[in-house]
C-alpha atoms as a PDB file:
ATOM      1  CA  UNK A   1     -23.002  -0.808  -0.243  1.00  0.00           C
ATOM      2  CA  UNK A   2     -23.700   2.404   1.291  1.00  0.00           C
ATOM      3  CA  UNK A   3     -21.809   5.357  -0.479  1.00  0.00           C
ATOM      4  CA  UNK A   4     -20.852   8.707   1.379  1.00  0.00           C
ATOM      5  CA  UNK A   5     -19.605  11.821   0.002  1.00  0.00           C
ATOM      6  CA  UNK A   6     -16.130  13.207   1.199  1.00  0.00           C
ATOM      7  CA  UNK A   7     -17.629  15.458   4.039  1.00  0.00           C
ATOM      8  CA  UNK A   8     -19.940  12.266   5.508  1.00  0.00           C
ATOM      9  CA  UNK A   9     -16.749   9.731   5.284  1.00  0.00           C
ATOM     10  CA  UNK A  10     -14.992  12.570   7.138  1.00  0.00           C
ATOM     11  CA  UNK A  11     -17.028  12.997   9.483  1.00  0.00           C
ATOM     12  CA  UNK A  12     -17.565   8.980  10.147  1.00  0.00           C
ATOM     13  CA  UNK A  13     -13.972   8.696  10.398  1.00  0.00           C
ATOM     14  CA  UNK A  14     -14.141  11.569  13.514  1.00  0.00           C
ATOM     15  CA  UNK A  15     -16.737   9.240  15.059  1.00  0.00           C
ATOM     16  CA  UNK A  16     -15.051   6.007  14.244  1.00  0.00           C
ATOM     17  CA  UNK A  17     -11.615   7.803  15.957  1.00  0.00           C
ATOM     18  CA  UNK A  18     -13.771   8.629  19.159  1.00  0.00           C
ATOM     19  CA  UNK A  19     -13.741   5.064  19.706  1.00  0.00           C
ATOM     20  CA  UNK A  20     -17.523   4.482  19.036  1.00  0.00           C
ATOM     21  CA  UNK A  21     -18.110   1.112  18.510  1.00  0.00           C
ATOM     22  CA  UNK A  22     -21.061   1.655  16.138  1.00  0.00           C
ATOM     23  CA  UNK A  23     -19.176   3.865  14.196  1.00  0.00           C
ATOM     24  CA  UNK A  24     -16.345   2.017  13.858  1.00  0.00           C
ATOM     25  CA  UNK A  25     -18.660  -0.768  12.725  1.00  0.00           C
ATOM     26  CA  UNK A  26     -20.410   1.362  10.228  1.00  0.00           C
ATOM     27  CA  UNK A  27     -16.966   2.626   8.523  1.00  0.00           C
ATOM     28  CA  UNK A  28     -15.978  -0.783   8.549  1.00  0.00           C
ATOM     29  CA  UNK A  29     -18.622  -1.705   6.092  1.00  0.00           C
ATOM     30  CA  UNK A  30     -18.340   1.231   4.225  1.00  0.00           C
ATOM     31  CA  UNK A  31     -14.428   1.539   3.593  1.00  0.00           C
ATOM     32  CA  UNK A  32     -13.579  -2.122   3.212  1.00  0.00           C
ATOM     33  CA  UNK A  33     -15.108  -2.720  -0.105  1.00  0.00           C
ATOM     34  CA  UNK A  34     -12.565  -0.037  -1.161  1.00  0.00           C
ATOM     35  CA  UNK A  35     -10.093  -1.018   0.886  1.00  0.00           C
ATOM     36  CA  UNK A  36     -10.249  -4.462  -0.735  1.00  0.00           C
ATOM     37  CA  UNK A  37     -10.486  -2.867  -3.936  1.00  0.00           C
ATOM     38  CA  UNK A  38      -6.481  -1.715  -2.794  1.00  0.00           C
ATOM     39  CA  UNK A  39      -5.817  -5.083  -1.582  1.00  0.00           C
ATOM     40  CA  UNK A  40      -6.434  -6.706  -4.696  1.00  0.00           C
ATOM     41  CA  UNK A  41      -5.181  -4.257  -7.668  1.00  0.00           C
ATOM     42  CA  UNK A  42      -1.609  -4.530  -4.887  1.00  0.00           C
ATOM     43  CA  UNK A  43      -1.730  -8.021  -5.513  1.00  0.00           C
ATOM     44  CA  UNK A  44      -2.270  -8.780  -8.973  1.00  0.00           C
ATOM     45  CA  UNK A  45       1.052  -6.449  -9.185  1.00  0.00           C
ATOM     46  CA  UNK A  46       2.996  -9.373  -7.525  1.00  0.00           C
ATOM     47  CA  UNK A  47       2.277 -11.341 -10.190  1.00  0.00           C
ATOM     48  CA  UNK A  48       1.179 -14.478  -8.235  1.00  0.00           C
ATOM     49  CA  UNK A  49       3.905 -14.284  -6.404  1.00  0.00           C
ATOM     50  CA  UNK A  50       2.246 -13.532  -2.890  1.00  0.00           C
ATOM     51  CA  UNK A  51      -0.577 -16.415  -1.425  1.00  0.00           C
ATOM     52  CA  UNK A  52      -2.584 -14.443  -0.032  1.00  0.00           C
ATOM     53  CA  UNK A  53      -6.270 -13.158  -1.001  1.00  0.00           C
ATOM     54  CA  UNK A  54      -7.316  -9.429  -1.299  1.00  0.00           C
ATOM     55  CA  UNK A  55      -9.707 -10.264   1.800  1.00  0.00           C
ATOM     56  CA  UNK A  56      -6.432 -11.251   4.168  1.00  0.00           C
ATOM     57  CA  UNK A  57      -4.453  -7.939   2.981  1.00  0.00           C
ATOM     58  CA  UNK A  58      -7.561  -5.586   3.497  1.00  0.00           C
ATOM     59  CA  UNK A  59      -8.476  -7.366   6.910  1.00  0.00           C
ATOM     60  CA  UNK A  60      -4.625  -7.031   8.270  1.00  0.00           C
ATOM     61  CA  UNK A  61      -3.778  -3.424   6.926  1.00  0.00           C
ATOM     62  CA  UNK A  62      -7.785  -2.309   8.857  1.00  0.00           C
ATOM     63  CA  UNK A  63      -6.505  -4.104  11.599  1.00  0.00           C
ATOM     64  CA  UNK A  64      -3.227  -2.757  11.548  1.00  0.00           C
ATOM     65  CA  UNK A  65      -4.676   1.040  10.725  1.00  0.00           C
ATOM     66  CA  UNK A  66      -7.191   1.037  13.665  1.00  0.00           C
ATOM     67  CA  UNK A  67      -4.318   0.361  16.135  1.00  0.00           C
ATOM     68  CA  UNK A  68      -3.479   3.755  15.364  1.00  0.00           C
ATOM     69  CA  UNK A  69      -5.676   6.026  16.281  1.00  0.00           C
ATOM     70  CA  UNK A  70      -4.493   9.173  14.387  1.00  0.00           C
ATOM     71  CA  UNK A  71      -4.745   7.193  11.411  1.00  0.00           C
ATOM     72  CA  UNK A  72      -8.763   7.566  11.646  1.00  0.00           C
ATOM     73  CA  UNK A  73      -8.747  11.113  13.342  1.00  0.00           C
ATOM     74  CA  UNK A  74      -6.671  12.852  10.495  1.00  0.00           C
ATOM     75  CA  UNK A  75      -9.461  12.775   8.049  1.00  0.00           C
ATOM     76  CA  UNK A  76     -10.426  10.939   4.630  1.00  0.00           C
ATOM     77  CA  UNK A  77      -7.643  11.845   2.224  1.00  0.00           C
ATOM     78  CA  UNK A  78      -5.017  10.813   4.975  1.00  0.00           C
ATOM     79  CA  UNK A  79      -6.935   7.748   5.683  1.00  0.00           C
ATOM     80  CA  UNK A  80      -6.881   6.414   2.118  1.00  0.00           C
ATOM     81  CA  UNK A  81      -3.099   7.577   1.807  1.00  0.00           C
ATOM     82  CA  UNK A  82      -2.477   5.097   5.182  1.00  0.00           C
ATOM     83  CA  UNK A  83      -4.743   2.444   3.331  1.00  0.00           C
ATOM     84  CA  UNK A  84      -2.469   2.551   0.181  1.00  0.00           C
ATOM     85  CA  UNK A  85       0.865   2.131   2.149  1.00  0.00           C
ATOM     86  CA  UNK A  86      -0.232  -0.288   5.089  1.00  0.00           C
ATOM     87  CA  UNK A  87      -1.837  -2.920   1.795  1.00  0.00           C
ATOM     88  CA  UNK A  88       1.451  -2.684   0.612  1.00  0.00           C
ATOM     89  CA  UNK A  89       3.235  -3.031   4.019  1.00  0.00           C
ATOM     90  CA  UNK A  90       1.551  -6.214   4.507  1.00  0.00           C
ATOM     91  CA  UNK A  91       1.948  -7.591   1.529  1.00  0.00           C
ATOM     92  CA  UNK A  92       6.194  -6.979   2.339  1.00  0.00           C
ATOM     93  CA  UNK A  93       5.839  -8.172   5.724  1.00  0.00           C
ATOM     94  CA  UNK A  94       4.488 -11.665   4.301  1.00  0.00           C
ATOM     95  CA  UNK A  95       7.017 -11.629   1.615  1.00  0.00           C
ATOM     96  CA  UNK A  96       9.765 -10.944   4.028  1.00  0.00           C
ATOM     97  CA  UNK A  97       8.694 -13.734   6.141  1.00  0.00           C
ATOM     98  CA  UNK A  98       8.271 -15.937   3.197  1.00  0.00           C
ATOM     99  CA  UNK A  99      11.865 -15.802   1.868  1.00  0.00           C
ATOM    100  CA  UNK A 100      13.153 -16.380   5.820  1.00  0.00           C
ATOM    101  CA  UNK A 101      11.461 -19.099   5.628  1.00  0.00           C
ATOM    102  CA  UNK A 102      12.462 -20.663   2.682  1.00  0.00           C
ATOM    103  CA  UNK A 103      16.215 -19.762   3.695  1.00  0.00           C
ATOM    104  CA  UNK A 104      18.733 -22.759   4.351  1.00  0.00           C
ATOM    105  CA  UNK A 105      20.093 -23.738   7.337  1.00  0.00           C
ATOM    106  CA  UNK A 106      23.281 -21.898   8.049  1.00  0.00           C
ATOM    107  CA  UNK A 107      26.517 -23.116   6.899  1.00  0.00           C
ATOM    108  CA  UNK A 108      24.104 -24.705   3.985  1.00  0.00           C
ATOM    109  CA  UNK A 109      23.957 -23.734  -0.053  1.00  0.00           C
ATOM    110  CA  UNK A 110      21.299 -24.519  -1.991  1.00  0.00           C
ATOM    111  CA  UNK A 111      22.134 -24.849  -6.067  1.00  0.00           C
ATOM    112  CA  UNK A 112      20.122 -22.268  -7.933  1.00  0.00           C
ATOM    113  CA  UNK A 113      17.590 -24.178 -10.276  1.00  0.00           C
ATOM    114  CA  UNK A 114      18.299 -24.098 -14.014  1.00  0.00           C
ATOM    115  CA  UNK A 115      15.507 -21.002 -14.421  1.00  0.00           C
ATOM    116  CA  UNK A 116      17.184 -19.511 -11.437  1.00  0.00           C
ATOM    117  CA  UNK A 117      20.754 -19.663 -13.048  1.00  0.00           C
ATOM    118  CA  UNK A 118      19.895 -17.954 -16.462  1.00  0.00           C
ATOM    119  CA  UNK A 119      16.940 -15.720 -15.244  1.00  0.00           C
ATOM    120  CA  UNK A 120      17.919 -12.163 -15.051  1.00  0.00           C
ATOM    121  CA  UNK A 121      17.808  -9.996 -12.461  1.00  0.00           C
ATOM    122  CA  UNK A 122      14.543 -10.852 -10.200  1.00  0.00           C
ATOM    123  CA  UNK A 123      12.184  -8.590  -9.194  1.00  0.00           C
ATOM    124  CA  UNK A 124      12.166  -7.653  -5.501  1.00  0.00           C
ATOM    125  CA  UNK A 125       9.136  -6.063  -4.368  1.00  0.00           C
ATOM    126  CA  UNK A 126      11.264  -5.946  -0.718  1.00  0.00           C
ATOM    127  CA  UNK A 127      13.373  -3.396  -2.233  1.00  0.00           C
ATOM    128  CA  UNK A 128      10.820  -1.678  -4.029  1.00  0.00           C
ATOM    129  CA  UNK A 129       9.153  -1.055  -0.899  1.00  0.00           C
ATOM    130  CA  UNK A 130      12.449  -0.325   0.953  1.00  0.00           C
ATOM    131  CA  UNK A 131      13.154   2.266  -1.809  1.00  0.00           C
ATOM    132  CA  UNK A 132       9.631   3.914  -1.604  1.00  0.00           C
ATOM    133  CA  UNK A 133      10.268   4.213   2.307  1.00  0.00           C
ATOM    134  CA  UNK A 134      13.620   6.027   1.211  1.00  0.00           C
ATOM    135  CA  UNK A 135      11.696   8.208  -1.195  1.00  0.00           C
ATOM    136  CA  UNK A 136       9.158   8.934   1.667  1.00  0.00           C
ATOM    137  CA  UNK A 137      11.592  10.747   3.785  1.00  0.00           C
ATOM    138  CA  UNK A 138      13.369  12.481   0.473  1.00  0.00           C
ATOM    139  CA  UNK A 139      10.127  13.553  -1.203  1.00  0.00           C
ATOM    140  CA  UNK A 140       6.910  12.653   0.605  1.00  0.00           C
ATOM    141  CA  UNK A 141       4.475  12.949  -1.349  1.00  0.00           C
ATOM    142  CA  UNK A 142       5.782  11.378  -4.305  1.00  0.00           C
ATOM    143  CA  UNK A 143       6.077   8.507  -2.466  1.00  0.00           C
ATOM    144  CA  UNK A 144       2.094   8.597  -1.383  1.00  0.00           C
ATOM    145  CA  UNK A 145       1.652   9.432  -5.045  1.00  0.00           C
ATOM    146  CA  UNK A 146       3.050   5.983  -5.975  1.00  0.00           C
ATOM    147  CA  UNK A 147       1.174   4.447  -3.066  1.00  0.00           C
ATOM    148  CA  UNK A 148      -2.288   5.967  -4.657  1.00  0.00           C
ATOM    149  CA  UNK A 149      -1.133   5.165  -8.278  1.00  0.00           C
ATOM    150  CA  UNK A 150       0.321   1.871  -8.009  1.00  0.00           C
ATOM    151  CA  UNK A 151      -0.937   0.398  -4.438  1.00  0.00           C
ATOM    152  CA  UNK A 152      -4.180   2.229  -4.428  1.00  0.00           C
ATOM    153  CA  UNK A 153      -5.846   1.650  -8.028  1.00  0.00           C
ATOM    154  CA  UNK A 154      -6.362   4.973  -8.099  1.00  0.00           C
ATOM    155  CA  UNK A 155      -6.461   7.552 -11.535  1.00  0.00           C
ATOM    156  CA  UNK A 156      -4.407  10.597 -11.368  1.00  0.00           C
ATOM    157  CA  UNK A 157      -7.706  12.919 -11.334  1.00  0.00           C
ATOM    158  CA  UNK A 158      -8.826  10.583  -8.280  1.00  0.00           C
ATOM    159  CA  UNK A 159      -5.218  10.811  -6.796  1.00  0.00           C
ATOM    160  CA  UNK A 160      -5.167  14.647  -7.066  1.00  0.00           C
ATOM    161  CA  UNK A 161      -8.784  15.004  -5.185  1.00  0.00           C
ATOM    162  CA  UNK A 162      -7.478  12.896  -2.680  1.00  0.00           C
ATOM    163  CA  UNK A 163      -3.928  14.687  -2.343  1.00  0.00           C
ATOM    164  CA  UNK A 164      -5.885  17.887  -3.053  1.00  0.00           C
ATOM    165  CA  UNK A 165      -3.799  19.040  -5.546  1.00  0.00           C
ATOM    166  CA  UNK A 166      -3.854  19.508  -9.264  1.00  0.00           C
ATOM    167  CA  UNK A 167      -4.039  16.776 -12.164  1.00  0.00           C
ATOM    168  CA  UNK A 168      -0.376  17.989 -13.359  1.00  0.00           C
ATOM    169  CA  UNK A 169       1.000  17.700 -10.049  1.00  0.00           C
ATOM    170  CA  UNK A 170       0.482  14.483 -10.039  1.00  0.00           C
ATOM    171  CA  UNK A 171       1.934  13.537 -12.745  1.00  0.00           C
ATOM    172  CA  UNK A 172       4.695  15.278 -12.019  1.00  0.00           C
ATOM    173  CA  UNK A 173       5.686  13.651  -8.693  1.00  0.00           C
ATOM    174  CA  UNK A 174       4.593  10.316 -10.100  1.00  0.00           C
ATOM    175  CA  UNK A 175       7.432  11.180 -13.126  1.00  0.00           C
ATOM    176  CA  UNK A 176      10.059  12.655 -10.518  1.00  0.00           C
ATOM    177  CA  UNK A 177       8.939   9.097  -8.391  1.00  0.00           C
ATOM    178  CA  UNK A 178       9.243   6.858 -11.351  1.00  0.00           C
ATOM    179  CA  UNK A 179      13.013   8.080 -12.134  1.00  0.00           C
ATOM    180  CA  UNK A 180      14.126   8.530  -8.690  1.00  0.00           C
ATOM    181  CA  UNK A 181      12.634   4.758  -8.014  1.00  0.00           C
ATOM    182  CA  UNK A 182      14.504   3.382 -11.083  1.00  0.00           C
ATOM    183  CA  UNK A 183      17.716   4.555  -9.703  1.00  0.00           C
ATOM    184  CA  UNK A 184      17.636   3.332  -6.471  1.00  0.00           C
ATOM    185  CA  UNK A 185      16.521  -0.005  -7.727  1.00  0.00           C
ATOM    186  CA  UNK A 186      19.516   0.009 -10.146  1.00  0.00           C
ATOM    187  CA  UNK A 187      21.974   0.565  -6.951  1.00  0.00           C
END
């Protein structure tokens, strides 16, 4: 696996943004080990609740990142901050579809099993992520801090090179996300 510093993968993500085929090629095979890496730390989160492999998430959210073109033309640290968020966006947009599907018909109940009935509250990782988009628009870069933290397997020294900002920043948006998360999930 080829390894760049920041400057090269910058500068391959210019050339990959130009629309260069080769380019786009060569940062393909140089950003989806990592972005795989992403996929799969988001999925063990879900706790086997999600079917899908690390390979499907990290194919969908390139897929889904290259249809943007500013994504690729805004440089490395944003790049890797829209890798974070569109693993975990994909991951919702199965789950989302998952639980429509499994829905009854209209008009139509169905009894809650036995674990259902005396389970406590369930996790929802739809809410989560709803409540991370919230947090987004109230304090944006918390929010990519729990994208990099949680989503993107990353260390707080690796999140604050990649948010350029200090170690102790970090941690303090990830502790202002953490609380503000907790009470919107308690709503």
């Amino acid at each position: 696996m080829e390894s760049l510093s920041r400057d090269e993968t910058s500068l391959l993500l210019e050339r990959a943004a130009s629309g260069r085929p080769d380019e786009q090629k060569r940062l393909w095979g140089i950003i989806y080990p990592q972005l795989r890496e992403i996929a799969a730390s988001l999925l063990s989160t879900w706790d086997g609740k999600v079917s899908l492999l690390a390979t499907e998430v990290a194919n969908e959210a390139f897929v889904r990142l290259f249809e943007r073109e500013a994504v690729t033309a805004q440089g490395r640290r944003y790049f890797f901050t829209c890798c974070a968020t569109e693993c975990r966006r994909v991951i919702v947009d199965y789950w989302r579809k998952k639980k429509t599907d499994k829905r009854s018909p209209p008009g139509e109940r169905l009894a809650p099993t036995e674990a259902e009935a005396t389970a406590g509250p369930a996790f929802d990782p739809v809410a989560l992520s709803d409540a991370i988009e919230a947090l987004a628009r109230n304090r944006g870069r918390a929010a990519i801090v729990v994208d990099l933290l949680v989503f993107g397997a990353m260390t707080a020294k690796q999140c604050a090179e990649t948010l350029a900002v200090s170690e102790r920043t970090v941690q303090g948006d990830w502790a202002y996300a953490k609380a503000w998360l907790r009470r919107e999930m308690a709503r």
